[in-house]
PDB file of N, CA and C in Angstrom:
ATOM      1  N   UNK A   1       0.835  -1.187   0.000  1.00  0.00           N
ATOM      2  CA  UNK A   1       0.000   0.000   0.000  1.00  0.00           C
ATOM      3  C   UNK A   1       0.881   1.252   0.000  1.00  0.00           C
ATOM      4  N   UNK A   2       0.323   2.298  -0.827  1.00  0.00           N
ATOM      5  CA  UNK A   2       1.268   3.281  -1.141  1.00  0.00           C
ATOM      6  C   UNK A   2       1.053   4.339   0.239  1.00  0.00           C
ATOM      7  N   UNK A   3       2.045   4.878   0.708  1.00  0.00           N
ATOM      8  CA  UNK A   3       1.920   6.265   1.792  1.00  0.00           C
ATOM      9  C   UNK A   3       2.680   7.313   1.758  1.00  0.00           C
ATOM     10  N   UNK A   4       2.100   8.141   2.140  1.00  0.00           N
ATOM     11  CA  UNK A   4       2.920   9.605   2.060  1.00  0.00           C
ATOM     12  C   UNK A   4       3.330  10.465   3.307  1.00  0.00           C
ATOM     13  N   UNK A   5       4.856  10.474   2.961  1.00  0.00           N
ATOM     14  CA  UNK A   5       4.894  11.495   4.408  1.00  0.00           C
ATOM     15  C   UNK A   5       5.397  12.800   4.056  1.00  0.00           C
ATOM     16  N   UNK A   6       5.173  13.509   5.025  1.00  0.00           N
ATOM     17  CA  UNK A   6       5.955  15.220   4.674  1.00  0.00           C
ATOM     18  C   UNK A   6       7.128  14.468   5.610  1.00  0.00           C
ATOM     19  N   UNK A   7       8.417  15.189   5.573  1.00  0.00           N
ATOM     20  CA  UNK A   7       9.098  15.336   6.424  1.00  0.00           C
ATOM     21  C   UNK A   7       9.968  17.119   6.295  1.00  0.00           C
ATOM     22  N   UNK A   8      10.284  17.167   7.440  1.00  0.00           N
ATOM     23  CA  UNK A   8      10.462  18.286   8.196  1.00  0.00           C
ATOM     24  C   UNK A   8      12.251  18.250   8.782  1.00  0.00           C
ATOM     25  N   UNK A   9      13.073  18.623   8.323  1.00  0.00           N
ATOM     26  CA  UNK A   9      14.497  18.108   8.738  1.00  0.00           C
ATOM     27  C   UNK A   9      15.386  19.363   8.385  1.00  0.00           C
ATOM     28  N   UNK A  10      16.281  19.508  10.361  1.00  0.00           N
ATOM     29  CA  UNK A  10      16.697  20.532  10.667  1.00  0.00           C
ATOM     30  C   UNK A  10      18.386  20.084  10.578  1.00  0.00           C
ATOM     31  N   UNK A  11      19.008  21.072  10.718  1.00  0.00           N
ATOM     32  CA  UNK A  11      20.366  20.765  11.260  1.00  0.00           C
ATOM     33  C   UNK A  11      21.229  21.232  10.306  1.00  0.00           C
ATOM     34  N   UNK A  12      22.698  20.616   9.973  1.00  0.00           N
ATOM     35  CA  UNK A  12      23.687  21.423   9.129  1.00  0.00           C
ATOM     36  C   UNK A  12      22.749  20.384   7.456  1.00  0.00           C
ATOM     37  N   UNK A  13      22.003  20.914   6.959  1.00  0.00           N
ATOM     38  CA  UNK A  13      21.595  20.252   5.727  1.00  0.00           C
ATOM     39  C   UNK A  13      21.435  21.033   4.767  1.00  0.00           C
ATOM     40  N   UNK A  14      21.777  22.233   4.335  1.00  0.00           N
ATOM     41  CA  UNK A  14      22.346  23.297   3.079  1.00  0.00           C
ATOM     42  C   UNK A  14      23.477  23.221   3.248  1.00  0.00           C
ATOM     43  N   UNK A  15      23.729  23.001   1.502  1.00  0.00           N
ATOM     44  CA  UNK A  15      25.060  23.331   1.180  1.00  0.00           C
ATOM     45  C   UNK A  15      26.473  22.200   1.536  1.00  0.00           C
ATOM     46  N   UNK A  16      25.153  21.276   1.617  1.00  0.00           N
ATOM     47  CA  UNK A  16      26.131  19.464   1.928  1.00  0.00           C
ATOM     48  C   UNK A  16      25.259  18.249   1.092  1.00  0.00           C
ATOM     49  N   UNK A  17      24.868  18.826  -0.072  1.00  0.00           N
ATOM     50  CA  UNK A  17      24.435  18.055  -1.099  1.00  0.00           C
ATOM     51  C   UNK A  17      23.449  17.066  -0.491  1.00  0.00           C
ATOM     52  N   UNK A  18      22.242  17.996   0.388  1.00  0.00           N
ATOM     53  CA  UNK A  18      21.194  16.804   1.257  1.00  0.00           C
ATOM     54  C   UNK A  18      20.664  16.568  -0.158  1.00  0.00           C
ATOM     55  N   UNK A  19      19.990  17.713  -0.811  1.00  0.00           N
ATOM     56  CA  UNK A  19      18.324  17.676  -1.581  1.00  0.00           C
ATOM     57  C   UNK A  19      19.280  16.289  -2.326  1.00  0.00           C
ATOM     58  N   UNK A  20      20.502  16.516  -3.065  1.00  0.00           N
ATOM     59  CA  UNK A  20      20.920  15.723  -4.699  1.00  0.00           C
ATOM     60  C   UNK A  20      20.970  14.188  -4.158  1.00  0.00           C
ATOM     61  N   UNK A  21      21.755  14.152  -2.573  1.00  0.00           N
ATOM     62  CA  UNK A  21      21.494  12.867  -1.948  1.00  0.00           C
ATOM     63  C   UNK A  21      20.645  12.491  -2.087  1.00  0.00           C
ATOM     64  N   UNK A  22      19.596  12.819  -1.527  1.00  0.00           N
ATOM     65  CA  UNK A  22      18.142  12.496  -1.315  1.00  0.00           C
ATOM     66  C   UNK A  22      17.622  11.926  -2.490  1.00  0.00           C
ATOM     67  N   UNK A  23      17.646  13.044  -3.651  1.00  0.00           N
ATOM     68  CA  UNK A  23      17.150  12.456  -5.053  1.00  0.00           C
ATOM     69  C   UNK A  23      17.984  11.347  -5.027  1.00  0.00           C
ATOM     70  N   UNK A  24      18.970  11.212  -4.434  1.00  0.00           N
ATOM     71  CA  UNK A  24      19.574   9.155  -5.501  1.00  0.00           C
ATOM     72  C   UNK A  24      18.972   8.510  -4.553  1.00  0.00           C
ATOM     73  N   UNK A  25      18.668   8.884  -3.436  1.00  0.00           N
ATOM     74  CA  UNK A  25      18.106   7.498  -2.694  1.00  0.00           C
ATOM     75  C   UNK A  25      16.777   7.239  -2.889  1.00  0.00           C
ATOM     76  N   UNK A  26      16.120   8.780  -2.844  1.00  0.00           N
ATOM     77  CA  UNK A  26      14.824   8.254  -3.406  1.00  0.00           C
ATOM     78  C   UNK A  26      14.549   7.218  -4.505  1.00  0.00           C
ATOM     79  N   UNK A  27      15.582   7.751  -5.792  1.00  0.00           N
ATOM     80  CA  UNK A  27      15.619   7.188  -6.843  1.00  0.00           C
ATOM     81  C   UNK A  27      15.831   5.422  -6.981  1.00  0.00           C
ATOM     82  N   UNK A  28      16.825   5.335  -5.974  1.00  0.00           N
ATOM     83  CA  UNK A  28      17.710   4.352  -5.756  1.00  0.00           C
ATOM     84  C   UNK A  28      16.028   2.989  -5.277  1.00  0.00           C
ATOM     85  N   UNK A  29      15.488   3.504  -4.152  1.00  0.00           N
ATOM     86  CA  UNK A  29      14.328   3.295  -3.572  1.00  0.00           C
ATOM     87  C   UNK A  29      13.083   3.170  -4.109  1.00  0.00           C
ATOM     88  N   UNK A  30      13.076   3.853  -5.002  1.00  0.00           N
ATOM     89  CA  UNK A  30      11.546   3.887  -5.856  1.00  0.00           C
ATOM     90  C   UNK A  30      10.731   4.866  -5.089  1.00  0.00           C
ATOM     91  N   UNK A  31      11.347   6.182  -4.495  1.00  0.00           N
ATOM     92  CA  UNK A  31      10.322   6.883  -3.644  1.00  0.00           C
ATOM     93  C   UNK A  31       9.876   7.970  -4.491  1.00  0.00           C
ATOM     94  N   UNK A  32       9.055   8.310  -4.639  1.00  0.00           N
ATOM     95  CA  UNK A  32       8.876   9.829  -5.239  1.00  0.00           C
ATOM     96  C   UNK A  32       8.367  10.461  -4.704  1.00  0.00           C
ATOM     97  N   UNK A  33       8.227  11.667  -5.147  1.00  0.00           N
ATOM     98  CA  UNK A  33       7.841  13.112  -4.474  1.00  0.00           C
ATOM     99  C   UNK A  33       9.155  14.040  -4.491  1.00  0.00           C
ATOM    100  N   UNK A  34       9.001  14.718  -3.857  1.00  0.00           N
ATOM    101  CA  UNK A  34      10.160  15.801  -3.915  1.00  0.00           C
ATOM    102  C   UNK A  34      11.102  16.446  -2.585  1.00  0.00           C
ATOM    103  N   UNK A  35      12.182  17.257  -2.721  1.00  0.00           N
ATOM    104  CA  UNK A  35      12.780  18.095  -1.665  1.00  0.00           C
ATOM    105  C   UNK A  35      13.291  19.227  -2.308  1.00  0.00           C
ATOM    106  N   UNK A  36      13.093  19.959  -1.192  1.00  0.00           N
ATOM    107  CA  UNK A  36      13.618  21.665  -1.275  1.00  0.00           C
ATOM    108  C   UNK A  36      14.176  22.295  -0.585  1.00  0.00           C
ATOM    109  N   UNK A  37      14.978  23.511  -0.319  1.00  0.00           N
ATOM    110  CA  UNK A  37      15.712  24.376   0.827  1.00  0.00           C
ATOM    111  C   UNK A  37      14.731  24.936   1.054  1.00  0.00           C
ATOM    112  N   UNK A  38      14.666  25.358   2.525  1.00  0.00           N
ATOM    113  CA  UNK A  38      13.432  26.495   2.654  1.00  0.00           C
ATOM    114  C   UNK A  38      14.306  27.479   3.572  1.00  0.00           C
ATOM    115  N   UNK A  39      13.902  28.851   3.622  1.00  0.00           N
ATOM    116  CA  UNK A  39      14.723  29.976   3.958  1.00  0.00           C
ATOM    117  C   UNK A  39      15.167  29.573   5.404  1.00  0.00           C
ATOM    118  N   UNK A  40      14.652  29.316   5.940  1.00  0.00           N
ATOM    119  CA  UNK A  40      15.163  28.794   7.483  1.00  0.00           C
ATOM    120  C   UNK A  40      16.599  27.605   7.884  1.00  0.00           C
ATOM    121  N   UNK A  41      16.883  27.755   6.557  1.00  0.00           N
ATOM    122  CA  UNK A  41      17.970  26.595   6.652  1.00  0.00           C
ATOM    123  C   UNK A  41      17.529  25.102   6.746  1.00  0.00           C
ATOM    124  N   UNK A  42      16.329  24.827   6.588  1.00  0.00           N
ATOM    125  CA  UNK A  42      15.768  23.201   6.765  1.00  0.00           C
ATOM    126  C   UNK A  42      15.507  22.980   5.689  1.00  0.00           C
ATOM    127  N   UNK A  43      15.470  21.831   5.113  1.00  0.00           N
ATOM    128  CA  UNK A  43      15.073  21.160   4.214  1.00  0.00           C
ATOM    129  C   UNK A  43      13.322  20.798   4.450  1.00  0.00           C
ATOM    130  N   UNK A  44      12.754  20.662   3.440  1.00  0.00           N
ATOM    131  CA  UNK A  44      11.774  19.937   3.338  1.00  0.00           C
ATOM    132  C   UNK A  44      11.457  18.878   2.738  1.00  0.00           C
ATOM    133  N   UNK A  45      10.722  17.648   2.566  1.00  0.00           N
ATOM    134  CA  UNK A  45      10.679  16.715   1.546  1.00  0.00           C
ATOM    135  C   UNK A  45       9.172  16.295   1.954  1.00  0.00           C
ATOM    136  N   UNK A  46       8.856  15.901   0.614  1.00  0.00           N
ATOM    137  CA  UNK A  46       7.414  14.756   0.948  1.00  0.00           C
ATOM    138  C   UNK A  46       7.810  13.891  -0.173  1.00  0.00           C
ATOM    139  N   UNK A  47       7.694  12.153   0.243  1.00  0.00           N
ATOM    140  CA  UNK A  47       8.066  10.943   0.042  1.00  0.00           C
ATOM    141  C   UNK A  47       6.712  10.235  -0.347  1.00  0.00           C
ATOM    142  N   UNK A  48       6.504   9.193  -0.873  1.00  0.00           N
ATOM    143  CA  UNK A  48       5.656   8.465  -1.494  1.00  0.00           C
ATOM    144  C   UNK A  48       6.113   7.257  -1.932  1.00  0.00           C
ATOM    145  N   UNK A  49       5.532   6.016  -1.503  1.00  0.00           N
ATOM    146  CA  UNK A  49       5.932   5.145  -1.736  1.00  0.00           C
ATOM    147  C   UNK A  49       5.676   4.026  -0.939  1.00  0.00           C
ATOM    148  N   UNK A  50       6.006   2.532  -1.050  1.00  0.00           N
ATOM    149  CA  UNK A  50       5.827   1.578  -0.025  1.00  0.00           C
ATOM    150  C   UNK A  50       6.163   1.505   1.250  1.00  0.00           C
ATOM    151  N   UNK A  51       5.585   1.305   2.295  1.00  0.00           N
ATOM    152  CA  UNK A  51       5.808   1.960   3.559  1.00  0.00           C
ATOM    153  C   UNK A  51       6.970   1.067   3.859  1.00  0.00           C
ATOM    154  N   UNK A  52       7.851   0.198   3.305  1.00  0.00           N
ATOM    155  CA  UNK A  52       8.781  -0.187   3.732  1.00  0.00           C
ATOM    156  C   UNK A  52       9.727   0.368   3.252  1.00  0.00           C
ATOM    157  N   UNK A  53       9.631   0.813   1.834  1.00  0.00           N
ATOM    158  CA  UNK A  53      10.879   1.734   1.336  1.00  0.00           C
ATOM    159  C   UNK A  53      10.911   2.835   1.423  1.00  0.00           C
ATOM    160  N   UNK A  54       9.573   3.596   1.919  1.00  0.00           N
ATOM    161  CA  UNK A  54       9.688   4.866   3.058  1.00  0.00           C
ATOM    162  C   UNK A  54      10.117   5.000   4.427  1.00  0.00           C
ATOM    163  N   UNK A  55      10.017   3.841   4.915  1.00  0.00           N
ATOM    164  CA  UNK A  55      10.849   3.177   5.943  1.00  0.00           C
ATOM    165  C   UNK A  55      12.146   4.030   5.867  1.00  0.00           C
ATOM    166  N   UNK A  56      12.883   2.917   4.994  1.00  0.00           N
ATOM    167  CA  UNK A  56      14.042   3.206   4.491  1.00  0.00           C
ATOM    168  C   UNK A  56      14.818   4.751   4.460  1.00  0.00           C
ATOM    169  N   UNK A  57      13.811   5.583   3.664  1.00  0.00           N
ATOM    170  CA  UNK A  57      14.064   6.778   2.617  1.00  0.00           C
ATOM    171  C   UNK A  57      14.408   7.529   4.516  1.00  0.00           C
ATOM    172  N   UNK A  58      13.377   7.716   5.061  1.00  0.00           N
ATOM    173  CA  UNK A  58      13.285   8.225   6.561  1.00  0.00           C
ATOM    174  C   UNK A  58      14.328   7.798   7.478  1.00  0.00           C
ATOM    175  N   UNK A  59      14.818   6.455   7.640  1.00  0.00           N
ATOM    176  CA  UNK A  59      16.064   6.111   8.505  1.00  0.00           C
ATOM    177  C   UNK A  59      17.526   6.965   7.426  1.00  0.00           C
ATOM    178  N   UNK A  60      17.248   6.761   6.276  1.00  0.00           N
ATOM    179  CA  UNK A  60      18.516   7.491   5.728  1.00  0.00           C
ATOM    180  C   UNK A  60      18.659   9.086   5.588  1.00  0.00           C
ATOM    181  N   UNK A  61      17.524   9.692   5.581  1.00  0.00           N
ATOM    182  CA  UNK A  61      17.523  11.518   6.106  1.00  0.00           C
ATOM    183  C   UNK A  61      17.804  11.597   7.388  1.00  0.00           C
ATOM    184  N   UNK A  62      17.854  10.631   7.991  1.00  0.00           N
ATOM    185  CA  UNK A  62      17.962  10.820   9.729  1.00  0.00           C
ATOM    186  C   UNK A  62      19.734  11.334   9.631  1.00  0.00           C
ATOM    187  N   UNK A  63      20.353  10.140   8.215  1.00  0.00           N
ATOM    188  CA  UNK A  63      21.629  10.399   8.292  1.00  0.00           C
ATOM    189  C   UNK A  63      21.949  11.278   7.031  1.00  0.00           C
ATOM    190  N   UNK A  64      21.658  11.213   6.545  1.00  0.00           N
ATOM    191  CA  UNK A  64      22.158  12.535   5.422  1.00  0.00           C
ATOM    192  C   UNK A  64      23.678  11.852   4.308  1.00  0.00           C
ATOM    193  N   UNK A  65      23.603  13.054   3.743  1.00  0.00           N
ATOM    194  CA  UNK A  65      24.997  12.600   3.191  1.00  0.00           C
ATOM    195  C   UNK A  65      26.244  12.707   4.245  1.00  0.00           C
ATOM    196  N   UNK A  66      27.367  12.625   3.581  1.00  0.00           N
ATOM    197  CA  UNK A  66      28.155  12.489   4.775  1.00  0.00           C
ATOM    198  C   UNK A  66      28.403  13.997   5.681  1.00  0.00           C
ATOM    199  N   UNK A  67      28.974  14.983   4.699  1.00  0.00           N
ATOM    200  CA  UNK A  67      28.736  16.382   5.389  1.00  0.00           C
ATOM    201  C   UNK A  67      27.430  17.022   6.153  1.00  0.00           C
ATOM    202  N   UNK A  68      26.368  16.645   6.332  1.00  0.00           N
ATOM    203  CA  UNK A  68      25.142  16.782   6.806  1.00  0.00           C
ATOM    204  C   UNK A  68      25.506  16.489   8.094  1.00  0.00           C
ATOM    205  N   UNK A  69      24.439  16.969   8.883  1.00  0.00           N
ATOM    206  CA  UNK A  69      24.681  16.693  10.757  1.00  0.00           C
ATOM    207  C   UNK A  69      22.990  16.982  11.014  1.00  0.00           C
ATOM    208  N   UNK A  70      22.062  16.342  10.597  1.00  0.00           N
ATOM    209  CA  UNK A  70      20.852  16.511  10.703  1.00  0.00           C
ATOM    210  C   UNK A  70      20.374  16.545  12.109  1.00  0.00           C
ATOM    211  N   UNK A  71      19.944  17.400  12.996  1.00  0.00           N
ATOM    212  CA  UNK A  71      19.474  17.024  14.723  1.00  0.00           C
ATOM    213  C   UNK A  71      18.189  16.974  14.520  1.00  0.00           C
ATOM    214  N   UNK A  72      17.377  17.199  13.722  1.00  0.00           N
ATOM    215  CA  UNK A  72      15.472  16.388  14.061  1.00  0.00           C
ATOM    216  C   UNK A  72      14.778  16.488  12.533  1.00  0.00           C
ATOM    217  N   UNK A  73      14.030  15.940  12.802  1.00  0.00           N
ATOM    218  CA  UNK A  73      13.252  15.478  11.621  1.00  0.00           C
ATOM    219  C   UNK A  73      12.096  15.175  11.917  1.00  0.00           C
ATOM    220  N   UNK A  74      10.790  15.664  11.929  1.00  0.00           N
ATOM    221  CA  UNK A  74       9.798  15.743  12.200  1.00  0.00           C
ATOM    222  C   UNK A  74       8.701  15.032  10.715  1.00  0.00           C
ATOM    223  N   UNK A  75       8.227  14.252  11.243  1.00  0.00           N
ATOM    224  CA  UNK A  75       7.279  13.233  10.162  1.00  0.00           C
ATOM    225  C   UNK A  75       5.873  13.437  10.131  1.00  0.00           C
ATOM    226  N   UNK A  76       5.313  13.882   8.879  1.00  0.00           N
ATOM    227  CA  UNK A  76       3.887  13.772   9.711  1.00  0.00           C
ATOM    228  C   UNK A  76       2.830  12.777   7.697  1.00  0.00           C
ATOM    229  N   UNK A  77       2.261  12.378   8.736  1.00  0.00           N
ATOM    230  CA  UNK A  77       1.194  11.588   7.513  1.00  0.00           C
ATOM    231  C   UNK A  77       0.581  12.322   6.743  1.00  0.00           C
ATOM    232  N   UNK A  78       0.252  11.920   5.581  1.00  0.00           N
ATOM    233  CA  UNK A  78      -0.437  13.283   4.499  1.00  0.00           C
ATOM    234  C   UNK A  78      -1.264  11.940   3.592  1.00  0.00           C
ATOM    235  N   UNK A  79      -2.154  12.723   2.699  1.00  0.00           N
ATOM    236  CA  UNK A  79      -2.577  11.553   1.562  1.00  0.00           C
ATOM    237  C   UNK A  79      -1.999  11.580   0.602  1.00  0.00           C
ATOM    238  N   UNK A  80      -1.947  10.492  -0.320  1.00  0.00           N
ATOM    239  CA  UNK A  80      -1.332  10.445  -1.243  1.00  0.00           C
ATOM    240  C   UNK A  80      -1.709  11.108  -2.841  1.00  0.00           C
ATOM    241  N   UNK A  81      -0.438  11.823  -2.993  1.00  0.00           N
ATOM    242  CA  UNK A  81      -1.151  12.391  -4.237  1.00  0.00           C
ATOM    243  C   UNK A  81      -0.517  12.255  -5.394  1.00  0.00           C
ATOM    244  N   UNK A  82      -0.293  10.978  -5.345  1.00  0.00           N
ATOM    245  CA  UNK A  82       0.530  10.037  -6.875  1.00  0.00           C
ATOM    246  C   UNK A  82       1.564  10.506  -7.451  1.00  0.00           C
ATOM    247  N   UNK A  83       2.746  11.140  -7.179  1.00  0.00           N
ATOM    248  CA  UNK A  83       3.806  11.912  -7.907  1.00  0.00           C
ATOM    249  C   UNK A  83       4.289  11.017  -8.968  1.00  0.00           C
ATOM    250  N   UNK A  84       4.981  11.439  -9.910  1.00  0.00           N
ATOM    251  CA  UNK A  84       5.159  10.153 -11.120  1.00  0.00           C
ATOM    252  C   UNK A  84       6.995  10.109 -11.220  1.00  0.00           C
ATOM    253  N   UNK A  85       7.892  10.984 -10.596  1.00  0.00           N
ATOM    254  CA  UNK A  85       8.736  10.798  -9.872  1.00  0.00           C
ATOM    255  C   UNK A  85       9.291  11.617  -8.626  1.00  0.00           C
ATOM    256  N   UNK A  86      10.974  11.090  -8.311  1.00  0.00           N
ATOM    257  CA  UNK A  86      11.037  12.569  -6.968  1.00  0.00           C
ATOM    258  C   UNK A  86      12.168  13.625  -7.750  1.00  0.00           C
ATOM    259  N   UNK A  87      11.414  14.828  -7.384  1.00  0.00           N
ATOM    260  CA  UNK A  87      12.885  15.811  -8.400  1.00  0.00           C
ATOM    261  C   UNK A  87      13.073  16.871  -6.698  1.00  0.00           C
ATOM    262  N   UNK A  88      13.954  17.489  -7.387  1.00  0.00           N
ATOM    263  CA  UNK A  88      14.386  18.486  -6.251  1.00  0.00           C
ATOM    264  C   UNK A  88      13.891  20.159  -7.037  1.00  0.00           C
ATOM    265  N   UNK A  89      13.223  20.553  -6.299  1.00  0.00           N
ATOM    266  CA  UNK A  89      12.685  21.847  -6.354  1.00  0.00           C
ATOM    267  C   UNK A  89      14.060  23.056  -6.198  1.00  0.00           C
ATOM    268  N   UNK A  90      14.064  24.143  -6.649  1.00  0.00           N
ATOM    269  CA  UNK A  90      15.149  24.971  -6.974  1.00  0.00           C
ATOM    270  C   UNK A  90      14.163  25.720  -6.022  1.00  0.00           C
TER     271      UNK A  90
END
């Protein structure tokens, strides 16, 4: 069954290649939906996909790429609204 989460993720994650990470793992994963910088220095993302390989997508933003130092990440449930892949928003 397909699910969607927003996630919400703070910490050193501009300017340490989170969003381009993210796109390969999503990719890597089969997740889609998207991520973006937002002025506050956090990233945003919403994920889509099998709740086991959203599983996944969520334990690996916890860690980021390697320069990243992510301290919280806040998850919240949303409905699904079929993305047809994940890109990164400019």
């Amino acid at each position: 069954m397909k699910i969607h989460k927003n996630l919400y993720i703070s910490g050193k994650v501009q300017g340490v290649f989170y969003r381009k990470s993210t796109k390969e793992i999503a990719d890597k994963l089969g997740v889609k939906g998207f991520v973006q910088n937002m002025p506050d220095g956090s990233v945003y993302a919403e994920a889509e996909g099998e709740e086991a390989d959203i599983s996944k997508f969520i334990a690996w933003c916890h860690i980021g790429p390697a320069a990243a130092k992510v301290t919280e990440i806040k998850v919240e449930n949303a409905d699904v609204v079929d993305f047809n892949e994940f890109i990164i928003w400019r």
